[in-house]
Protein backbone atom coordinates (compact mmCIF):
# COMPACT_ATOMS: atom_id res chain seq x y z
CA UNK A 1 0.00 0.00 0.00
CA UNK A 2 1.62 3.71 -0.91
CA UNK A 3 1.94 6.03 2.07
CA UNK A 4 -0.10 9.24 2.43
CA UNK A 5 1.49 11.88 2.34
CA UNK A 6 1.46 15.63 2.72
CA UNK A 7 2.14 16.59 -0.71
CA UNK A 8 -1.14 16.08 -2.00
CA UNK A 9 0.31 13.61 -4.45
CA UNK A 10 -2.87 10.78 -5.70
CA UNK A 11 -0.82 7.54 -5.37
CA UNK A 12 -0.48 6.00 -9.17
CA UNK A 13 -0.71 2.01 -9.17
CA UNK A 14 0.75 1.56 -12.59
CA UNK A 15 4.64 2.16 -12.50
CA UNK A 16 5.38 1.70 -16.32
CA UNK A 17 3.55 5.01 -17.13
CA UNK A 18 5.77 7.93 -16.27
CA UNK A 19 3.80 10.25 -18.28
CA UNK A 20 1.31 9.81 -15.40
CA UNK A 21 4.25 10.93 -12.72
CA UNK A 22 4.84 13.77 -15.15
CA UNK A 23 1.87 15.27 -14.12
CA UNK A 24 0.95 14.31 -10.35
CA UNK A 25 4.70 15.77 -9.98
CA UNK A 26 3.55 19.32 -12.22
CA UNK A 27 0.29 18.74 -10.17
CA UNK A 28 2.52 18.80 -6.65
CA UNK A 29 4.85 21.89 -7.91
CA UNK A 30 1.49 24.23 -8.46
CA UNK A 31 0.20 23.17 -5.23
CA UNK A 32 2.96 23.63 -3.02
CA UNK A 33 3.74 27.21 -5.27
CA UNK A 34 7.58 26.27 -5.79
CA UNK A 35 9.41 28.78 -7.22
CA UNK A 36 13.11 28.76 -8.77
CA UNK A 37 15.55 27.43 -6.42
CA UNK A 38 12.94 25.73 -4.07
CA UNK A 39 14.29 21.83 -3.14
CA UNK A 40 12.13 19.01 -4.64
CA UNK A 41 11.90 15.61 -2.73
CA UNK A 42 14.14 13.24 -3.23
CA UNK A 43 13.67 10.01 -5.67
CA UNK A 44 13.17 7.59 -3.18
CA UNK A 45 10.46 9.69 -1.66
CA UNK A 46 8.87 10.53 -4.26
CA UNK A 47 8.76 7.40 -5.67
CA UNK A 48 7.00 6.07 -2.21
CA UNK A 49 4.70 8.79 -2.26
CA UNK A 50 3.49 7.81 -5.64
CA UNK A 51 3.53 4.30 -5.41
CA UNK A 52 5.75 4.01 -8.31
CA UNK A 53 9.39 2.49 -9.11
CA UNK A 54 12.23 4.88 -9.05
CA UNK A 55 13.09 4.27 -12.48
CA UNK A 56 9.59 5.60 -13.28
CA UNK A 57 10.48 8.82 -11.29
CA UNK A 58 13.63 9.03 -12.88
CA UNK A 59 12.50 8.68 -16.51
CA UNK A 60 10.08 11.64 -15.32
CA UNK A 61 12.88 13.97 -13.62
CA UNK A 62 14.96 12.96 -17.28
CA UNK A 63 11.96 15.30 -18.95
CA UNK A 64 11.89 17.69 -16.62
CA UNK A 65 15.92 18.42 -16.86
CA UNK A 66 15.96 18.33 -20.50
CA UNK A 67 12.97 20.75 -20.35
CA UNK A 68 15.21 22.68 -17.44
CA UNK A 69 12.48 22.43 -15.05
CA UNK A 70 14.69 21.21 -12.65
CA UNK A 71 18.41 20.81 -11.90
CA UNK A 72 20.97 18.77 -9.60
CA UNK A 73 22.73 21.23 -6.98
CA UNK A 74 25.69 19.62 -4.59
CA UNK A 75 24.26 19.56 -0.74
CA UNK A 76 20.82 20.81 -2.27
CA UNK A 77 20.01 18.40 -4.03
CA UNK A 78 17.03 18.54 -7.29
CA UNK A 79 15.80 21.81 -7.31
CA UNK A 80 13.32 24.19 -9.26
CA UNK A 81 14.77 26.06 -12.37
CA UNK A 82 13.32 28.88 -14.40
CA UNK A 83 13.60 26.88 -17.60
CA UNK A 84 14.46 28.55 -21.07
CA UNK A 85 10.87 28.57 -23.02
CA UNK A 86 13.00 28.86 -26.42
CA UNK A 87 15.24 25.78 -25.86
CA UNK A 88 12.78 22.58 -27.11
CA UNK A 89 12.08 25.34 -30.13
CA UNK A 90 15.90 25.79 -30.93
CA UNK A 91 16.55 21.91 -31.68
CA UNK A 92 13.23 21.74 -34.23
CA UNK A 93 13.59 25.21 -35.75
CA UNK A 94 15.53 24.41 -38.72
CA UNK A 95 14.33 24.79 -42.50
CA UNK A 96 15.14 21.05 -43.78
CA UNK A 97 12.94 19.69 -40.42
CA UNK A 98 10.10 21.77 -41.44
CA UNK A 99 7.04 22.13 -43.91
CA UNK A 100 6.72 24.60 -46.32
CA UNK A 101 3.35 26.06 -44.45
CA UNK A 102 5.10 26.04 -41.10
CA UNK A 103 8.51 27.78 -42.49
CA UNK A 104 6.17 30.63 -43.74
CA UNK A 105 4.14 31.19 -40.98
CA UNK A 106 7.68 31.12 -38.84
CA UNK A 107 8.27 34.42 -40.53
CA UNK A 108 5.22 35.94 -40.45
CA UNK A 109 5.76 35.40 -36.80
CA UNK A 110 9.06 37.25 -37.20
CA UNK A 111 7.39 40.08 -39.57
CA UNK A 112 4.66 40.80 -36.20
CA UNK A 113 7.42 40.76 -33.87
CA UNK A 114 9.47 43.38 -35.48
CA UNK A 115 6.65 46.42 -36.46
CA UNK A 116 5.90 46.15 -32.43
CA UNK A 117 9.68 46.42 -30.98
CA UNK A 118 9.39 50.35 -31.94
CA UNK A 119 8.42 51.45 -27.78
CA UNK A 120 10.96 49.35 -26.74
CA UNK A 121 13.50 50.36 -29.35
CA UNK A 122 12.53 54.15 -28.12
CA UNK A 123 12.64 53.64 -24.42
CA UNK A 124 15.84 51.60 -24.06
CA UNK A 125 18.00 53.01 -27.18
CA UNK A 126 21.45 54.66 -26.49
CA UNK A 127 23.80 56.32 -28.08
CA UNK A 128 26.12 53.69 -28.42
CA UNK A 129 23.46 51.51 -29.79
CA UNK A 130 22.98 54.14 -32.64
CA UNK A 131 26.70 54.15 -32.96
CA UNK A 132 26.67 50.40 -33.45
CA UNK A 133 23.79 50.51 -36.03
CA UNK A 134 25.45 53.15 -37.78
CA UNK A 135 28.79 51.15 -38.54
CA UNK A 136 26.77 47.76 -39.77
CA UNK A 137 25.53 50.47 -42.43
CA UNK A 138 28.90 51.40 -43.00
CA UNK A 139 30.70 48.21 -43.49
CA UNK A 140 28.17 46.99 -45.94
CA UNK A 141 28.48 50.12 -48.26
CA UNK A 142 28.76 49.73 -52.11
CA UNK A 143 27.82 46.02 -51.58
CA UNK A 144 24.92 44.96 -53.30
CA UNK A 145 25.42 41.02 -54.12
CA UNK A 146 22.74 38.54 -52.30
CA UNK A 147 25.54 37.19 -49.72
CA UNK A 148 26.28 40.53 -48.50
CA UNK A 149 22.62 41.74 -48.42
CA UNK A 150 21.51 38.95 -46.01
CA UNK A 151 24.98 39.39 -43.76
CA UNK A 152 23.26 43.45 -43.32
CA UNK A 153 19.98 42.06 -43.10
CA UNK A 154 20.68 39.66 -40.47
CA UNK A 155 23.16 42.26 -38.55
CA UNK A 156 20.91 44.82 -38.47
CA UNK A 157 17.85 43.19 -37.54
CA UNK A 158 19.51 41.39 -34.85
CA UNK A 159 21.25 44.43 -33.32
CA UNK A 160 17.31 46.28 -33.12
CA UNK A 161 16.40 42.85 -30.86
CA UNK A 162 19.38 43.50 -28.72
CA UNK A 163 18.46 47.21 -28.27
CA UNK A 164 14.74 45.62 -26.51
CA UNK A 165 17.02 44.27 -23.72
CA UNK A 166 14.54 41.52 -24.15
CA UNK A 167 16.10 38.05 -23.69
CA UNK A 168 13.75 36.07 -24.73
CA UNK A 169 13.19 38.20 -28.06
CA UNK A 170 17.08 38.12 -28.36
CA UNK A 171 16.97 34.24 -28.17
CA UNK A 172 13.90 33.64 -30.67
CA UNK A 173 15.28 35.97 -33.07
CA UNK A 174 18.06 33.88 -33.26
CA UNK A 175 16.26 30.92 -34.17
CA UNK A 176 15.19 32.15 -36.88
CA UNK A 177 18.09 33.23 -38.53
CA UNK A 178 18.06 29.76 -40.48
CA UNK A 179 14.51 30.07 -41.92
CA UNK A 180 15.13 34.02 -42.45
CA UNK A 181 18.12 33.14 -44.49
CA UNK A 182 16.01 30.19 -46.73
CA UNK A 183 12.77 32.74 -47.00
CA UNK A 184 14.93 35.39 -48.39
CA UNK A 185 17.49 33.22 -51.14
CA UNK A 186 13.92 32.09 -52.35
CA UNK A 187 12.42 35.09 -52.73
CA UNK A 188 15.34 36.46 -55.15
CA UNK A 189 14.70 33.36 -57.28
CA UNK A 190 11.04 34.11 -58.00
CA UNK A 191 10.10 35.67 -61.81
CA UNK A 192 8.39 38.67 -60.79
CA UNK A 193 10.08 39.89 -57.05
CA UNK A 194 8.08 42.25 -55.52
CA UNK A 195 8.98 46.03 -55.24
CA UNK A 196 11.85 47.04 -53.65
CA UNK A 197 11.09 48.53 -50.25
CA UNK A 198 11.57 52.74 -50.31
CA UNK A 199 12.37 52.62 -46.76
CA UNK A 200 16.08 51.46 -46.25
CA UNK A 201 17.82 50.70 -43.65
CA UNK A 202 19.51 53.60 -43.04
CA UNK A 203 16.10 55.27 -42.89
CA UNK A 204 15.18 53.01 -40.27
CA UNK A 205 18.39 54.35 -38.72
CA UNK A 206 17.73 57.87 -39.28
CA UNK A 207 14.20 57.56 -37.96
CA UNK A 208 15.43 55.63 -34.41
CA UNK A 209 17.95 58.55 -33.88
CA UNK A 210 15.43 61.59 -34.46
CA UNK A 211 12.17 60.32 -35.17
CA UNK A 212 8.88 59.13 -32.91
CA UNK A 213 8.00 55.39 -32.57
CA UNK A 214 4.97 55.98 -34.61
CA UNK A 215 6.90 57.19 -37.37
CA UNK A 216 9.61 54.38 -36.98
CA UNK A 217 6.38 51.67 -37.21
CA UNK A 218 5.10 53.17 -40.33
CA UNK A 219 8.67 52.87 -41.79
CA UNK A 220 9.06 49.38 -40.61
CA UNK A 221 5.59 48.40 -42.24
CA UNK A 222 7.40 49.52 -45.50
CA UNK A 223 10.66 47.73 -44.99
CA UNK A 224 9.44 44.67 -44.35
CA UNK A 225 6.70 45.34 -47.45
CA UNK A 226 8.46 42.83 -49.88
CA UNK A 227 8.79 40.32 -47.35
CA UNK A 228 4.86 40.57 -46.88
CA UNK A 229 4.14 40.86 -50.49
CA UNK A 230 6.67 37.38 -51.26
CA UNK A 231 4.45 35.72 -47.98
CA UNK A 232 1.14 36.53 -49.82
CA UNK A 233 2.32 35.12 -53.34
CA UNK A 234 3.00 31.98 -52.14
CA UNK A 235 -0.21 31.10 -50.17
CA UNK A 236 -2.34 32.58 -52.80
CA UNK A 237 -0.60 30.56 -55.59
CA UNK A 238 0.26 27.82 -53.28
CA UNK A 239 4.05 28.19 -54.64
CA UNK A 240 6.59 26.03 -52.45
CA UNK A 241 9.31 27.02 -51.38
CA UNK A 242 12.84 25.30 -53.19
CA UNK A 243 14.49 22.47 -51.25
């Protein structure tokens, strides 16, 4: 017979079905209101708690560390970890593991993100950050091929993320630098490309040194234009993307 316990744990009978430890053991973090760095019980007690083997409870701990739920500290013991939310997304976020459908509405997701960063580009901005965006213009002057246009693109774009001082906008942005890359060397290869932008990124530049976030949005809507334009033409034509 399992012991009662304290933890409000519901005793599980069948032991080969860690899925079902999974969740009495998310059921028992909610109700005791762990937070990050809080101890968990050991194995051994949680596995008489629940009635189960402690190779079930291990297979469940396994998920929860490669989720980074929960981590092994010397003399602490397993305790509760504020895991990364991007870091299941950054093994599976990769062009030849995806479907065409799924690639494209990746980057719509990345289009969204970037015409709302322009409050937080305007509150946390500094002159050094100008500075920086200022020389990625510079070193890509008077180069025009595709290589070089994607090297600004991706420097650019990626500098504005840092500028939000948001970390978990930093770290999804950078996911997505493979399917930006693919997205953009396909769209050069189709017939009829759509219209250059009239918004460059200098402009952009300009705009985020002396401008107002409204008027940096409305650029933004305009620089990313083509990119919209390329998005629409393939769903409406149901074009797929190259391998």
């Amino acid at each position: 017979m399992s012991k009662k316990n304290g933890y409000g744990f519901n005793p599980i009978s069948v032991p080969s079905v860690p899925e079902r430890v999974e969740e009495e053991l998310k059921k028992f973090f909610k109700k005791a209101d762990l937070k990050p760095g809080d101890s968990i019980p050991k194995e051994m007690e949680l596995a008489e708690y629940l009635g189960v083997s402690r190779s079930a409870i291990r297979e469940a701990l396994s998920r929860f560390r490669m989720l980074g739920l929960i981590e092994s500290r010397k003399k602490r013991g397993m305790i509760l970890t504020s895991p990364n939310i991007l870091n299941g997304l950054e093994r599976v976020l990769y062009p030849s593991f995806l479907d065409k459908k799924t690639i494209l509405e990746i980057f719509e997701m990345r289009m969204v993100i970037e015409l709302g960063l322009a409050d937080f580009l305007f509150l946390r901005k500094t002159q050094e950050d100008l500075d920086d965006l200022q020389k990625i213009l510079d070193s890509h002057k008077n180069k025009s091929d595709l290589t070089w246009r994607l090297d600004l693109e991706v420097k650019f774009h990626s500098k504005l993320y840092d500028i939000t001082q948001n970390q978990s906008l930093k770290g999804f942005q950078k996911l997505l630098l493979p399917i930006f890359d693919f997205v953009i060397k396909n769209e050069a290869k189709l017939d009829n490309p759509p219209k250059k932008t009239t918004v460059s990124h200098q402009d952009l530049l300009n705009i985020l040194r002396d401008g107002k976030p409204l008027e940096f949005k409305v650029a933004m809507e305009e620089h990313l234009r083509p990119h919209f334009e390329a998005l629409v033409f393939y769903k409406q034509r149901n074009t797929e993307l190259e391998n």
